[in-house]
Structures are given as C-alpha cells and as structure tokens.
PDB file of N, CA and C in Angstrom:
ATOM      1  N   UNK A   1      29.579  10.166  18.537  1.00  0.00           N
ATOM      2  CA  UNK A   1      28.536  10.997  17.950  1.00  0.00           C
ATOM      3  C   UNK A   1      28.596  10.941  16.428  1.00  0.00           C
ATOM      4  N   UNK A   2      29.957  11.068  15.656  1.00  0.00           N
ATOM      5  CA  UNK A   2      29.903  11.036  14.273  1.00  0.00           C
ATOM      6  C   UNK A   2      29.600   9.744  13.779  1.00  0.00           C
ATOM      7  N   UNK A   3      29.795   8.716  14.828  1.00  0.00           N
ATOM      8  CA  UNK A   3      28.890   6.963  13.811  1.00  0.00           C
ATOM      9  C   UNK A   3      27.323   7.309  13.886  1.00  0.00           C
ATOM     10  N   UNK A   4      26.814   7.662  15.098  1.00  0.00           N
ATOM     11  CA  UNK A   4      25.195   7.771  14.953  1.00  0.00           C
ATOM     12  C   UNK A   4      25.002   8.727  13.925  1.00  0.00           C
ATOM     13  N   UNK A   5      25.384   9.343  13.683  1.00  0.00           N
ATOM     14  CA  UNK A   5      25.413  10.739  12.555  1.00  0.00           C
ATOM     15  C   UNK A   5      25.081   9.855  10.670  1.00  0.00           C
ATOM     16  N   UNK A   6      26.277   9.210  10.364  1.00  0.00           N
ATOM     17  CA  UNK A   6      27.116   8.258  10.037  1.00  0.00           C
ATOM     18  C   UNK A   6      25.883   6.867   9.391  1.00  0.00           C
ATOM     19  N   UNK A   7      25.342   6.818  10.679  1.00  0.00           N
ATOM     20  CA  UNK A   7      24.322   5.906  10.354  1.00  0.00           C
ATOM     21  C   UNK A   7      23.082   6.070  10.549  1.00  0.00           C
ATOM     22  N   UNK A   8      22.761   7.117  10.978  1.00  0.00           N
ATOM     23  CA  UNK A   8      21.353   7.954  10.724  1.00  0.00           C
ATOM     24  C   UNK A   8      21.201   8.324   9.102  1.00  0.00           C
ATOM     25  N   UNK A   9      22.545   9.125   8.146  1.00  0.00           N
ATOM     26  CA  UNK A   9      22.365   9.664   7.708  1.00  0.00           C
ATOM     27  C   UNK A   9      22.317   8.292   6.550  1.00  0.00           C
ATOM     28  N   UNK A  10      22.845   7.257   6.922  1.00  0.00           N
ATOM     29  CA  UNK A  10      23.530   5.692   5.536  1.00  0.00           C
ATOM     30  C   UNK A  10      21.849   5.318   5.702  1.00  0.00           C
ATOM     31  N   UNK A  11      21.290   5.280   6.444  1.00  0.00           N
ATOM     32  CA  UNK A  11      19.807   4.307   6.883  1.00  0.00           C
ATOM     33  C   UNK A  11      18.884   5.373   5.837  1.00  0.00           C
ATOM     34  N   UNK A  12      18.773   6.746   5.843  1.00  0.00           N
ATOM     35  CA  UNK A  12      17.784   7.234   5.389  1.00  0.00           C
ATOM     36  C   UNK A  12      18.479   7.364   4.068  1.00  0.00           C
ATOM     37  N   UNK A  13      19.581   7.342   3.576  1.00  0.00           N
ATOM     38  CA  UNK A  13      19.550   7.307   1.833  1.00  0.00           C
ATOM     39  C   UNK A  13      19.695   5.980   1.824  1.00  0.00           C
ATOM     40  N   UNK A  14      19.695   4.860   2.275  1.00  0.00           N
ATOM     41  CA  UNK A  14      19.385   2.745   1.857  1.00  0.00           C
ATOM     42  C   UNK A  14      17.745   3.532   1.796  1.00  0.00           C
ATOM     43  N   UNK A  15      16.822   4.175   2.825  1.00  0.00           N
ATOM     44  CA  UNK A  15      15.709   4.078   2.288  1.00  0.00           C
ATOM     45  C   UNK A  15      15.513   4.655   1.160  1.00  0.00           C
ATOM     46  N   UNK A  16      15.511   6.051   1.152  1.00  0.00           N
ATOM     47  CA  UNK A  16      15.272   6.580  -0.116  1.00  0.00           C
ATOM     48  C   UNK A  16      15.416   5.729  -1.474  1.00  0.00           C
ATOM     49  N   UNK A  17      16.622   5.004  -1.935  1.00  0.00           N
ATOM     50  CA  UNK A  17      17.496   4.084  -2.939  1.00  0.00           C
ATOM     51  C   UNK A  17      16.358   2.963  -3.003  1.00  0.00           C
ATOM     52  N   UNK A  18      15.987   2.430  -2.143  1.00  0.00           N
ATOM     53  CA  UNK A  18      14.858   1.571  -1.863  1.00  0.00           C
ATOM     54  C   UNK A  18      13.442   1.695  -2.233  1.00  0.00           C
ATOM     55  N   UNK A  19      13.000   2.976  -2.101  1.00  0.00           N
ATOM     56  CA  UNK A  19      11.918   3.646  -2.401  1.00  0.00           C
ATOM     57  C   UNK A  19      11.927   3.749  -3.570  1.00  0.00           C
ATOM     58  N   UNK A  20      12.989   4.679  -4.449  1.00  0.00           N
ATOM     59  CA  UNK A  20      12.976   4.498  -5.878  1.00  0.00           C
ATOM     60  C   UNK A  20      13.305   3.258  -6.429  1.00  0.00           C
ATOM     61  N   UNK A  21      13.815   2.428  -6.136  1.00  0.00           N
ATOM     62  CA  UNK A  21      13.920   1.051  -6.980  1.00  0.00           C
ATOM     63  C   UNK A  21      12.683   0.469  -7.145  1.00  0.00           C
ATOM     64  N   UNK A  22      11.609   0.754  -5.791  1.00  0.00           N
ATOM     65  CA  UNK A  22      10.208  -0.164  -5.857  1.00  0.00           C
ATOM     66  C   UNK A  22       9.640   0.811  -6.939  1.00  0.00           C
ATOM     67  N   UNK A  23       9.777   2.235  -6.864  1.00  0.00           N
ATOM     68  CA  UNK A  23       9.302   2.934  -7.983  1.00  0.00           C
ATOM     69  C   UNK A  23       9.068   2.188  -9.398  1.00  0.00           C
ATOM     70  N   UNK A  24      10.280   2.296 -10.141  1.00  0.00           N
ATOM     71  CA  UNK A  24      10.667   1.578 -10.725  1.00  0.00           C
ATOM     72  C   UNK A  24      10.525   0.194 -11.619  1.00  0.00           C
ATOM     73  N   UNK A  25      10.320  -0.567 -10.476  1.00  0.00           N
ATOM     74  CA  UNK A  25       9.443  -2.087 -10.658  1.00  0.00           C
ATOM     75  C   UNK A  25       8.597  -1.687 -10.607  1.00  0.00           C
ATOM     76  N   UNK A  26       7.604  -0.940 -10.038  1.00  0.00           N
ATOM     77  CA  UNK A  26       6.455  -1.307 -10.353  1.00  0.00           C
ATOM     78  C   UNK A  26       5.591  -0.458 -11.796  1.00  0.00           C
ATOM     79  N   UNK A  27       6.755   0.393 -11.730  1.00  0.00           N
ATOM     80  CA  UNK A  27       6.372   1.282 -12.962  1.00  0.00           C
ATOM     81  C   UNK A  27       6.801   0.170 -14.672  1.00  0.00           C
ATOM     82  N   UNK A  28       7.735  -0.695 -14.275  1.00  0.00           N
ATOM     83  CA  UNK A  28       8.518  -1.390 -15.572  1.00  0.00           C
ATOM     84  C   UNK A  28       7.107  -2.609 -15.133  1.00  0.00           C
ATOM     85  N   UNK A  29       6.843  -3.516 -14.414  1.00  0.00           N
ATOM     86  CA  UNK A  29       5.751  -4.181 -14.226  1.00  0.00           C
ATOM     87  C   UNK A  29       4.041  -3.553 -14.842  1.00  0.00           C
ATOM     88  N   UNK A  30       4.327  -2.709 -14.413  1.00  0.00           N
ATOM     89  CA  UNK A  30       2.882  -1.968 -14.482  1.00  0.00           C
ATOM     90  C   UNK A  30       1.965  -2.576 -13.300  1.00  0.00           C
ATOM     91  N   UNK A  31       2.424  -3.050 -12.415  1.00  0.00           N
ATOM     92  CA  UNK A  31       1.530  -3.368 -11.142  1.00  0.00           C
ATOM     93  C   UNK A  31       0.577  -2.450 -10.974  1.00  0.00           C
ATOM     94  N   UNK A  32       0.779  -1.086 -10.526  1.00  0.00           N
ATOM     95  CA  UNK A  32      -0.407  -0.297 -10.815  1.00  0.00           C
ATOM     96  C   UNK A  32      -1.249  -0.262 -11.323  1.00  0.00           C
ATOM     97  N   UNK A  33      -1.240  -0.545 -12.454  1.00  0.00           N
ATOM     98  CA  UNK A  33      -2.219  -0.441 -13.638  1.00  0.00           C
ATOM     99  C   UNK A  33      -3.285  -1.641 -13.214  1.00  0.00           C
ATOM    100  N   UNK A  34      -2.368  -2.358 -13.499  1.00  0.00           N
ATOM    101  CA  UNK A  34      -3.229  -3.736 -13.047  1.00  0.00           C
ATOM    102  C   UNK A  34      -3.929  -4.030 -12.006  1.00  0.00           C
ATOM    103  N   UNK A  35      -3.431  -3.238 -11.360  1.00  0.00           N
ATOM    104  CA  UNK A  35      -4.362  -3.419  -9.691  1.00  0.00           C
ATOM    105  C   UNK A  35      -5.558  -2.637 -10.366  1.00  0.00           C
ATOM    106  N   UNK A  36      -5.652  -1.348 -10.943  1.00  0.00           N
ATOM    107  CA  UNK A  36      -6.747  -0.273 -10.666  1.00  0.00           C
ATOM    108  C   UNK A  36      -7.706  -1.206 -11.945  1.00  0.00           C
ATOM    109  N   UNK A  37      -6.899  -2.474 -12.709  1.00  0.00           N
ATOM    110  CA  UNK A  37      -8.145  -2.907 -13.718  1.00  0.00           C
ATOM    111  C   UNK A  37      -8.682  -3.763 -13.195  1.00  0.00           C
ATOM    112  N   UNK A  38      -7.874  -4.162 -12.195  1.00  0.00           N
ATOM    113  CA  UNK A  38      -8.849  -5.791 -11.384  1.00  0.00           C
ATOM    114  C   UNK A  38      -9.611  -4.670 -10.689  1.00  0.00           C
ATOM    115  N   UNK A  39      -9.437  -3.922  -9.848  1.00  0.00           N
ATOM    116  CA  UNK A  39     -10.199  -3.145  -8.815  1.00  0.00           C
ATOM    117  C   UNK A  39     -11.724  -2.698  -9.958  1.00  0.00           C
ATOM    118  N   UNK A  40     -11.669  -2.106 -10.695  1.00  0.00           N
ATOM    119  CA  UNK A  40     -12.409  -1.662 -11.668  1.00  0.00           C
ATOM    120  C   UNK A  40     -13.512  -3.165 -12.356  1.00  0.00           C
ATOM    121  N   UNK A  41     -13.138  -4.119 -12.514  1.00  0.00           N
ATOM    122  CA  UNK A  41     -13.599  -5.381 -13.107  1.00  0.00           C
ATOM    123  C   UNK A  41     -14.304  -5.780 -11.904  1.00  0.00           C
ATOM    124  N   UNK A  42     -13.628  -5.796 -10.527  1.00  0.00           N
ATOM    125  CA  UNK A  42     -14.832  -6.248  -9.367  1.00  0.00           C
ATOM    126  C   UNK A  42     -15.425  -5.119  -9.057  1.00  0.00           C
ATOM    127  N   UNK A  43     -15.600  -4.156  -9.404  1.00  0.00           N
ATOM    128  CA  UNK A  43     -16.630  -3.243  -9.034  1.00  0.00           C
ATOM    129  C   UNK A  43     -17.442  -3.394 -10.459  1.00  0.00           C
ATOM    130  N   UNK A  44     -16.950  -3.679 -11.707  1.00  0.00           N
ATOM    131  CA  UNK A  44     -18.376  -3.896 -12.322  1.00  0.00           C
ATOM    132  C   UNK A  44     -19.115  -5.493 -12.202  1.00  0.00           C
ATOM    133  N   UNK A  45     -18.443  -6.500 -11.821  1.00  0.00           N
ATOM    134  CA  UNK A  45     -19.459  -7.337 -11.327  1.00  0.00           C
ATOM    135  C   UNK A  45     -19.863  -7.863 -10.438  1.00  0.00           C
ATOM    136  N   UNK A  46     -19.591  -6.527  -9.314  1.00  0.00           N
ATOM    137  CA  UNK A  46     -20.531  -6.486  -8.200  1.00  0.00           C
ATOM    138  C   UNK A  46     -21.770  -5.918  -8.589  1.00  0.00           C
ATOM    139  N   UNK A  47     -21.599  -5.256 -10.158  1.00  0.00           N
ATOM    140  CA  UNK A  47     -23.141  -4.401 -10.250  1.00  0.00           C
ATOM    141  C   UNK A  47     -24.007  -5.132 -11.378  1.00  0.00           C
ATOM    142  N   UNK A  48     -23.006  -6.076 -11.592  1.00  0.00           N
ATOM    143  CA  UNK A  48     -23.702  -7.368 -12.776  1.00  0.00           C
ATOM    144  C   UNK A  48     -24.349  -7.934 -11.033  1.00  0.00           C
ATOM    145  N   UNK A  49     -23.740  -8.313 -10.476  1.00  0.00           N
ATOM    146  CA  UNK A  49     -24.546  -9.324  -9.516  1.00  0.00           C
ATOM    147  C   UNK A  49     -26.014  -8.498  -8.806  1.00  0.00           C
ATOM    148  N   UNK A  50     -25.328  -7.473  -8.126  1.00  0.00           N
ATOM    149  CA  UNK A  50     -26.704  -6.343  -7.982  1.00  0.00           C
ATOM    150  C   UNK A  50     -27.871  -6.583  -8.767  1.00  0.00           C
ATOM    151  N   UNK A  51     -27.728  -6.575 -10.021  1.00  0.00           N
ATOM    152  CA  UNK A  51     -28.747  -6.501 -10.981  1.00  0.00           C
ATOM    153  C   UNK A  51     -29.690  -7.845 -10.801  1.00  0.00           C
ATOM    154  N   UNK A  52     -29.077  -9.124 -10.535  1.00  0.00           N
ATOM    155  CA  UNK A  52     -29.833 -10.029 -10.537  1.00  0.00           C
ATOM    156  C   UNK A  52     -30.524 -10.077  -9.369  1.00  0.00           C
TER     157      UNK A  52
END
C-alpha cells in the first residue's frame, strides 16, 4: 500500500514540475504571443480577402 501511495503521490508532483517548466518555455519563448499575432494576422486577411 505505501509504494502505490509512494507513486501516486512521485507521478502527480513529475506532473506538476512538468507543467511549470512548459510554463516557463513558453513564457521565455513567447509562444503565446506569437500564436495570438499569427491568429490575429489571419483573421485580418480573411477580411482583406472578404472585401474582394
């Protein structure tokens, strides 16, 4: 009972540790950012194309 314990409890802080590291990168990358300016750039020339 104390290994499942043991390794229930090792699995959910590897995730957590995991979770903040992607934090992290993507915050030192700025991936975010960049996604919401491409996202933003094809929504304005979908409305350049609209227009024609």
């Amino acid at each position: 009972m104390g290994d499942l314990v043991l390794l229930i409890v090792s699995t959910i802080l590897f995730l957590g540790v995991m979770y903040l590291i992607r934090g992290l990168v993507l915050w030192y990358y700025q991936i975010t950012k960049r996604v919401e300016l491409m996202e933003e750039t094809n929504n304005l020339l979908r409305k350049l194309l609209e227009k024609e």
